[in-house]
C-alpha atoms as a PDB file:
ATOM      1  CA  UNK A   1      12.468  -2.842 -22.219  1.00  0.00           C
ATOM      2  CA  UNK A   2      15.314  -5.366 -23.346  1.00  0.00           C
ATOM      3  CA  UNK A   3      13.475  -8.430 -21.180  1.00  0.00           C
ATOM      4  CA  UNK A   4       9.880  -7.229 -22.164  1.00  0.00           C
ATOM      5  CA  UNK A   5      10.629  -7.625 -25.831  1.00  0.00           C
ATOM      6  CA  UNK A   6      12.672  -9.763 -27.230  1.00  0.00           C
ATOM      7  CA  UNK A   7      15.668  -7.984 -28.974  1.00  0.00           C
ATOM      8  CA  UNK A   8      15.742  -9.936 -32.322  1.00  0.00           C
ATOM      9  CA  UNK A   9      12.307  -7.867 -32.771  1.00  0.00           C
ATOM     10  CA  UNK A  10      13.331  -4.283 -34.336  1.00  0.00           C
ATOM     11  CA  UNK A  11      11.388  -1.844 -33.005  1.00  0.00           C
ATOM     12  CA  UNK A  12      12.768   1.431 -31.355  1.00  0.00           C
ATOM     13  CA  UNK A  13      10.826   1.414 -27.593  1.00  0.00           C
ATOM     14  CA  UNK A  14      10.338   3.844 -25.656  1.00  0.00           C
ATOM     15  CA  UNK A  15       8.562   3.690 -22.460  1.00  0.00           C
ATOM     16  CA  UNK A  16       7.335   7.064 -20.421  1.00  0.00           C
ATOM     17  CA  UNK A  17       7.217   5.845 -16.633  1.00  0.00           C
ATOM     18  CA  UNK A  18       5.601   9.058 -15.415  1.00  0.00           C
ATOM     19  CA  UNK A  19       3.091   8.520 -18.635  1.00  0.00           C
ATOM     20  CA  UNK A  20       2.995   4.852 -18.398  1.00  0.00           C
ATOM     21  CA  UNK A  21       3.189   5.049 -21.990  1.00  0.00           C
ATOM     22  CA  UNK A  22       5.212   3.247 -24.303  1.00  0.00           C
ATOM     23  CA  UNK A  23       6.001   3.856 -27.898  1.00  0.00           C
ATOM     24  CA  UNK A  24       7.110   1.657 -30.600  1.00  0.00           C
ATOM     25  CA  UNK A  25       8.347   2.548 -33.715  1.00  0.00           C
ATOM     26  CA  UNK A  26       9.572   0.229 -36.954  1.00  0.00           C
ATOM     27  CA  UNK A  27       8.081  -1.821 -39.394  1.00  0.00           C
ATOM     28  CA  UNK A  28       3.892  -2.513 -38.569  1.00  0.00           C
ATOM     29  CA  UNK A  29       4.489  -6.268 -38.570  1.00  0.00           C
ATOM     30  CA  UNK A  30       7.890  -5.752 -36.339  1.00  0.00           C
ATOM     31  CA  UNK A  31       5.452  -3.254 -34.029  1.00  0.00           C
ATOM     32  CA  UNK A  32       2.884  -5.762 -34.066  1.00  0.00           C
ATOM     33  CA  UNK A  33       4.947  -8.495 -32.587  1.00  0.00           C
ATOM     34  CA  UNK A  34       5.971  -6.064 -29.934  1.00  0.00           C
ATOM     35  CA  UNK A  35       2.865  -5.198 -28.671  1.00  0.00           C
ATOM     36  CA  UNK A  36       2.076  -8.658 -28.355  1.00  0.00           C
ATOM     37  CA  UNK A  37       5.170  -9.416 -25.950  1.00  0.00           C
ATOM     38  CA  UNK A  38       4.576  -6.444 -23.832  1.00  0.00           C
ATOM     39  CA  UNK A  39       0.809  -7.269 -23.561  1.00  0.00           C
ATOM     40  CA  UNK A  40       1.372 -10.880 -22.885  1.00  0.00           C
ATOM     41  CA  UNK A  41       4.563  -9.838 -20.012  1.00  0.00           C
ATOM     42  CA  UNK A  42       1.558  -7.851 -18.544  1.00  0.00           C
ATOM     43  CA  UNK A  43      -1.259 -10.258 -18.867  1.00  0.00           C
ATOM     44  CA  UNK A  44       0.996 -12.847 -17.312  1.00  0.00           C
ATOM     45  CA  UNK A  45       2.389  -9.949 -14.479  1.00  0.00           C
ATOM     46  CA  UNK A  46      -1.309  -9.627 -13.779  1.00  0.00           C
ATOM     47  CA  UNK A  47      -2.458 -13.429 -13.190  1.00  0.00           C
ATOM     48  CA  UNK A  48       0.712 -13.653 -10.828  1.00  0.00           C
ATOM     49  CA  UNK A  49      -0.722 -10.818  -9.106  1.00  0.00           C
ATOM     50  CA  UNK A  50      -4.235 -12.306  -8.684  1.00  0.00           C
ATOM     51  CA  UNK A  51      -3.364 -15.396  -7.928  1.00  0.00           C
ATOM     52  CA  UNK A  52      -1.058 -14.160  -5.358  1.00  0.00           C
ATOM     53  CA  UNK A  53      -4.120 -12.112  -3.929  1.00  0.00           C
ATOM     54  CA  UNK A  54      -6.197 -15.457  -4.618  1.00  0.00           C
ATOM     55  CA  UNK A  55      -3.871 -17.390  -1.991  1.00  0.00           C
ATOM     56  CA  UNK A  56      -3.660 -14.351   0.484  1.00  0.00           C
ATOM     57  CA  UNK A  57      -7.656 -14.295   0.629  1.00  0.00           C
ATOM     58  CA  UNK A  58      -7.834 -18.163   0.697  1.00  0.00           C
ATOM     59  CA  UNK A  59      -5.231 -18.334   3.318  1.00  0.00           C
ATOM     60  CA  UNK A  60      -8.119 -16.682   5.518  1.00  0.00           C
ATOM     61  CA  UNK A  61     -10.485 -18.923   4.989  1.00  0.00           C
ATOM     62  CA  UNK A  62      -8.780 -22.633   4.372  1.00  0.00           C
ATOM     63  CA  UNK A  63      -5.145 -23.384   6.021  1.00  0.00           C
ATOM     64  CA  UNK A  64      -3.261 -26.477   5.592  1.00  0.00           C
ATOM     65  CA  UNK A  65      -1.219 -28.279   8.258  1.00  0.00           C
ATOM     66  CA  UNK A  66       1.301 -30.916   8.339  1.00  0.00           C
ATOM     67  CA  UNK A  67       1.685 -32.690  12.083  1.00  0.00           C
ATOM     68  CA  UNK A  68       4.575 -32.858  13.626  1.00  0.00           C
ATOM     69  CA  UNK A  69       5.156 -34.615  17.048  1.00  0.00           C
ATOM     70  CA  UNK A  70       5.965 -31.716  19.711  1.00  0.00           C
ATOM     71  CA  UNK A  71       8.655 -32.622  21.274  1.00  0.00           C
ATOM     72  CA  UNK A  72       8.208 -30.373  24.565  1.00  0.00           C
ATOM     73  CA  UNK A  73       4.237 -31.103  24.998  1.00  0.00           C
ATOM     74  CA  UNK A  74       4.419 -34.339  24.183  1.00  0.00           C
ATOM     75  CA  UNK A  75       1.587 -33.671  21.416  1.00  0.00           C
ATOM     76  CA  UNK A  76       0.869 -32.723  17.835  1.00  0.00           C
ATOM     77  CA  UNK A  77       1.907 -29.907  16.710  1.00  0.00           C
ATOM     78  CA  UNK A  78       0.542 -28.264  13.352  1.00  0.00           C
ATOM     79  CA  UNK A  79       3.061 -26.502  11.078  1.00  0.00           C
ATOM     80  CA  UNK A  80       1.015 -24.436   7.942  1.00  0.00           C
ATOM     81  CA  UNK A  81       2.051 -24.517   4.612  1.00  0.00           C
ATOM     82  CA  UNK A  82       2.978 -21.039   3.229  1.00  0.00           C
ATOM     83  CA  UNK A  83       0.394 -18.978   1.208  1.00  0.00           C
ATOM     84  CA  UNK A  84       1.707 -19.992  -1.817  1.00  0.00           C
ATOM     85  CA  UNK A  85       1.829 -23.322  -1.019  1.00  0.00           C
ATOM     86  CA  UNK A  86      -1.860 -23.650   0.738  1.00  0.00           C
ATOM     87  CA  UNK A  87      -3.031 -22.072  -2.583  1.00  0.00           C
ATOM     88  CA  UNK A  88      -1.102 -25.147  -4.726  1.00  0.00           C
ATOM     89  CA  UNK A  89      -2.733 -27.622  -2.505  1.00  0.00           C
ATOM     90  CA  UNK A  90      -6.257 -26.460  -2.277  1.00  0.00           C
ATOM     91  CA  UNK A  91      -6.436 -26.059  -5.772  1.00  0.00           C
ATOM     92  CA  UNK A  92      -5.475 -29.544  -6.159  1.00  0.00           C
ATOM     93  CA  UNK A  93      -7.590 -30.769  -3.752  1.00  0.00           C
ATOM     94  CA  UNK A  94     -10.686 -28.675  -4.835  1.00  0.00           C
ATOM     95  CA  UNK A  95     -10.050 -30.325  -8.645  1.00  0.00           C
ATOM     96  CA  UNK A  96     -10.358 -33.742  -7.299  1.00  0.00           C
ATOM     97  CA  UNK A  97      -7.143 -34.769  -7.837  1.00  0.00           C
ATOM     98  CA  UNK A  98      -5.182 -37.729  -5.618  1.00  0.00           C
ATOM     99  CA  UNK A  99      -2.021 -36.383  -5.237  1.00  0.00           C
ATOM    100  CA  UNK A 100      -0.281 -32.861  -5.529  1.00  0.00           C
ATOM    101  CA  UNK A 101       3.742 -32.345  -6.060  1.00  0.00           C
ATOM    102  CA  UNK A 102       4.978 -29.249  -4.123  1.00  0.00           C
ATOM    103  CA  UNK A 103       8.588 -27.621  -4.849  1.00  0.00           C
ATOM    104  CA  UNK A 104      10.699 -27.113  -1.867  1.00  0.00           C
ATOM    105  CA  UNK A 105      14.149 -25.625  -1.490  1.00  0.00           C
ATOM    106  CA  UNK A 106      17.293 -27.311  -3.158  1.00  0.00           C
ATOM    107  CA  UNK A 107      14.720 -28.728  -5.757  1.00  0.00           C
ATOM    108  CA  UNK A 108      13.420 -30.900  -3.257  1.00  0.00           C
ATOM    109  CA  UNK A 109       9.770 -32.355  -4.661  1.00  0.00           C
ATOM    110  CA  UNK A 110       7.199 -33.348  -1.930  1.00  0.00           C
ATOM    111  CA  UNK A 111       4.144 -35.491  -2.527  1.00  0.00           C
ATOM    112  CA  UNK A 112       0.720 -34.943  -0.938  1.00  0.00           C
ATOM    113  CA  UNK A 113      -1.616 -37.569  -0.715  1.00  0.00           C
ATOM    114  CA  UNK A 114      -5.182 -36.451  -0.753  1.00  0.00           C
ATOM    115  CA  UNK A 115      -6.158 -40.440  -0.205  1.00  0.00           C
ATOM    116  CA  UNK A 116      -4.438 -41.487   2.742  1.00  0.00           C
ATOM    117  CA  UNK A 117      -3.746 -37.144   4.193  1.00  0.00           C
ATOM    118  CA  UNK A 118       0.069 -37.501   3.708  1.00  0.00           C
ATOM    119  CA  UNK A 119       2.883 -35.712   2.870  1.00  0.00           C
ATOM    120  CA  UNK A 120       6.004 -38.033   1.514  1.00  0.00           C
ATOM    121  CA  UNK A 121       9.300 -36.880   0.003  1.00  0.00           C
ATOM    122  CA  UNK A 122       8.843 -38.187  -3.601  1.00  0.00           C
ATOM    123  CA  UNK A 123      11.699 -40.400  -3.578  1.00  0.00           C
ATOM    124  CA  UNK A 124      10.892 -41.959  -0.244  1.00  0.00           C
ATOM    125  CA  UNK A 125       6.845 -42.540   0.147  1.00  0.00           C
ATOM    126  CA  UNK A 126       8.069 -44.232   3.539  1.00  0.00           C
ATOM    127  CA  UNK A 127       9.017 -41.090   5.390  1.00  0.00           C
ATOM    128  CA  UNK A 128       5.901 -39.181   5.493  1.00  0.00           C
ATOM    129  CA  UNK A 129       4.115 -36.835   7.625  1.00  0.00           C
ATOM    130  CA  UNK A 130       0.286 -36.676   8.230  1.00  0.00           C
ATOM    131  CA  UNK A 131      -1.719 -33.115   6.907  1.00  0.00           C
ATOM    132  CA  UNK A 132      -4.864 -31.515   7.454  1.00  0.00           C
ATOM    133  CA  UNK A 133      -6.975 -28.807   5.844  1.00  0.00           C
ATOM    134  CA  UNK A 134      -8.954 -26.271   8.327  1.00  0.00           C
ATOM    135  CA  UNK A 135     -11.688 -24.349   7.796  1.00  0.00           C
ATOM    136  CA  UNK A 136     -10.572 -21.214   9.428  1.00  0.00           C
ATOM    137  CA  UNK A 137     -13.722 -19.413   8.864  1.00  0.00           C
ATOM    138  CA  UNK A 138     -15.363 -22.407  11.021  1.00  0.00           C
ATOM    139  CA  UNK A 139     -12.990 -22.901  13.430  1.00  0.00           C
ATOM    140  CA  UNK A 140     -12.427 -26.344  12.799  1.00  0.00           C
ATOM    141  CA  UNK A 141     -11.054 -29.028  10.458  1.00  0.00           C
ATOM    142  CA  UNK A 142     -12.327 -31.842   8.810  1.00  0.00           C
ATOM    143  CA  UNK A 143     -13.268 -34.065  11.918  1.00  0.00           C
ATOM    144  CA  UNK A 144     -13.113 -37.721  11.063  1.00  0.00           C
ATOM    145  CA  UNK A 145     -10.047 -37.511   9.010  1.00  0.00           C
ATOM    146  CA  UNK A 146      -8.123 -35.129  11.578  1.00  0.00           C
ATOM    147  CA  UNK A 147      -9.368 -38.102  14.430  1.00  0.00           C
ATOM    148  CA  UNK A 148      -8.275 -40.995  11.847  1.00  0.00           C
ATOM    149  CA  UNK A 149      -4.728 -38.589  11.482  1.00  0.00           C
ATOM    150  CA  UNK A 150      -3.899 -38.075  15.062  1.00  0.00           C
ATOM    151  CA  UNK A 151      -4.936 -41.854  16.118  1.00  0.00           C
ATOM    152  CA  UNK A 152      -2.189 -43.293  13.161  1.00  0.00           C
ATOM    153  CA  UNK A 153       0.304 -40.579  14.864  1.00  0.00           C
ATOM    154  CA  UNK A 154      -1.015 -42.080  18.574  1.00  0.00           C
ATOM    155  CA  UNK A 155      -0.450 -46.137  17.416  1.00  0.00           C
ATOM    156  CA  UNK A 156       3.534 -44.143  15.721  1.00  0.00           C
ATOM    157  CA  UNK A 157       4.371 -43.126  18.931  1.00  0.00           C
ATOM    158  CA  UNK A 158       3.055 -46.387  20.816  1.00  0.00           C
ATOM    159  CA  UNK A 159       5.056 -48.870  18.827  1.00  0.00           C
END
């Protein structure tokens, strides 16, 4: 219970995992304060929950891609973001925004570019990557800018 309240509230808490109950004993104002922070840890448990089922059920419907040249075909390849990540970027996308940042590991930040349908490291805009959103449900993606995409990767691979 240590991390669910904070310890410079005193309260004496008891929780009954069988129960799911817990108790809290002390001064009302003390007990007060300690009901909020275990009902704000579980309101804020509960929206990662839900919006982790949120990006499982959109993952079903809408996918992202990022192209990458195939190096044995001699084509594109597509490479999906993660859940997680697909949920990030559609919500971005879906709120009209230009651009969304996305996390990767070692604290590396990405950019993509709703605009222009790119993906750039954020400290070099010149080393990007082209993306695309599908409509899984449909069976397709968004025709003229997946055409406009794999025609800029065509004239990359030309020159």
């Amino acid at each position: 219970m240590e991390e669910i309240i904070d310890p410079s509230i005193l309260v004496d808490a008891k929780f009954d995992k069988k129960a799911g109950i817990v108790t809290l004993n002390g001064p009302s104002n003390q007990v007060s304060i300690a009901s909020d922070c275990i009902h704000n840890k579980m309101r804020k448990f509960q929206h990662q929950v839900s919006t982790k089922e949120l990006a499982s059920l959109l993952y079903t419907r809408i996918r992202w891609c990022w192209l990458s040249e195939d190096k044995v075909s001699g084509g594109v390849a597509e490479k999906p973001y993660s859940e997680p990540e697909n949920y990030v970027i559609e919500t971005a996308y879906k709120e009209g925004r230009d651009e969304v940042e996305l996390r990767a590991e070692h604290d590396q930040v990405y950019v993509i570019d709703f605009e222009r349908l790119h993906e750039y490291k954020k400290t070099n805009k010149a080393d990007s990557v082209a993306v695309v959103r599908k409509d899984i449900l449909k069976g397709e993606l968004n025709v003229w800018r997946s055409v406009h995409v794999y025609i800029m990767l065509f004239i990359r691979k030309c020159t």
